[in-house]
Protein backbone atom coordinates (compact mmCIF):
# COMPACT_ATOMS: atom_id res chain seq x y z
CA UNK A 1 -13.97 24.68 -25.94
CA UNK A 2 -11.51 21.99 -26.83
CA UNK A 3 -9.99 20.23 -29.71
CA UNK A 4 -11.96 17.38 -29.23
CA UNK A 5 -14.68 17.86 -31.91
CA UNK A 6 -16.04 21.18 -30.25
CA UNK A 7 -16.88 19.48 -26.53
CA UNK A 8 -15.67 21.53 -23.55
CA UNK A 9 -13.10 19.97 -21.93
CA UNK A 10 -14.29 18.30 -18.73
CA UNK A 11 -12.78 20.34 -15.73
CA UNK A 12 -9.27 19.50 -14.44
CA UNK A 13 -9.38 18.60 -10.63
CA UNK A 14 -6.10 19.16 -8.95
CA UNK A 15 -4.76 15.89 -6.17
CA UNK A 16 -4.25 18.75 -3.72
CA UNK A 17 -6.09 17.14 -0.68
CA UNK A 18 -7.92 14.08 -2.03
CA UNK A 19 -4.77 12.03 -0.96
CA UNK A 20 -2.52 12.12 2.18
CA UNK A 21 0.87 14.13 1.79
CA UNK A 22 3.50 11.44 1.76
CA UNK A 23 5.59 11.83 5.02
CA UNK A 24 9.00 10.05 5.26
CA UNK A 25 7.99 8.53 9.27
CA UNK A 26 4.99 7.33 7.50
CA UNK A 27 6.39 3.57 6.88
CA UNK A 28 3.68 0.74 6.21
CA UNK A 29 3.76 -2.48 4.62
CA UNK A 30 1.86 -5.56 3.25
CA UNK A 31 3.55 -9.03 2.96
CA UNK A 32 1.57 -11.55 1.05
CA UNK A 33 2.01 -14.94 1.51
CA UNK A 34 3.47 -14.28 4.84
CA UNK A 35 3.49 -17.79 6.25
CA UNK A 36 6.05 -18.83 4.20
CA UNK A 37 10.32 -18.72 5.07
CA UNK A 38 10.31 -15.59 3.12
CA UNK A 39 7.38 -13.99 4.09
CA UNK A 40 8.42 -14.41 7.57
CA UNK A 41 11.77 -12.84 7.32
CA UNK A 42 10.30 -10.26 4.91
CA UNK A 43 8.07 -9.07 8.00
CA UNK A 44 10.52 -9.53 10.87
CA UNK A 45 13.04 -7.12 8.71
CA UNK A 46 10.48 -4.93 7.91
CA UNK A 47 8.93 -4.99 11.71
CA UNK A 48 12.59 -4.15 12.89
CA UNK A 49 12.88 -1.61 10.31
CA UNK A 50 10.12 0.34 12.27
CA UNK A 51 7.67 -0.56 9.70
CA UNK A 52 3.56 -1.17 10.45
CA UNK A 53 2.93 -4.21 8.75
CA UNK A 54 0.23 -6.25 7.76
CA UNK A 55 0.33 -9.66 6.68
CA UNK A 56 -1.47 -11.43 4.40
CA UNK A 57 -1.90 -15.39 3.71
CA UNK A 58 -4.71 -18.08 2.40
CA UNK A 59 -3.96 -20.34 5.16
CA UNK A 60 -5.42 -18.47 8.14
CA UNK A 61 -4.18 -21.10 10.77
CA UNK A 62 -0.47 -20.29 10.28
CA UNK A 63 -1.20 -16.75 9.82
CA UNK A 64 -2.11 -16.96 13.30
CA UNK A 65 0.81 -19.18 14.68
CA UNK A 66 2.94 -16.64 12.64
């Protein structure tokens, strides 16, 4: 039982598993509004950084130039 008004308490579920362990070599990123000057040399730093990177814009025409 809990202190809540006599309810048992609803069972605790531990993270162990339901997420991946965070390793260091693991680096990814997501640049929004990557067509712009700034999203462009956010994901060229981040691309020679060793980073995965997805990019992310409205206007799907310079996403693809980019």
């Amino acid at each position: 039982m809990s202190s809540s008004g006599g309810r048992p308490s609803a069972p605790r579920r531990g993270m162990e598993g339901s997420l991946r362990r965070y390793e260091p070599d693991m680096k990814s990123a997501m640049v929004t509004c990557a067509t712009n000057a700034l999203g462009l040399a956010t994901t060229r730093m981040l691309l020679l950084s060793g980073f995965r990177v997805v990019m992310q814009d409205a206007n799907v025409e310079a996403l693809n130039d980019a």
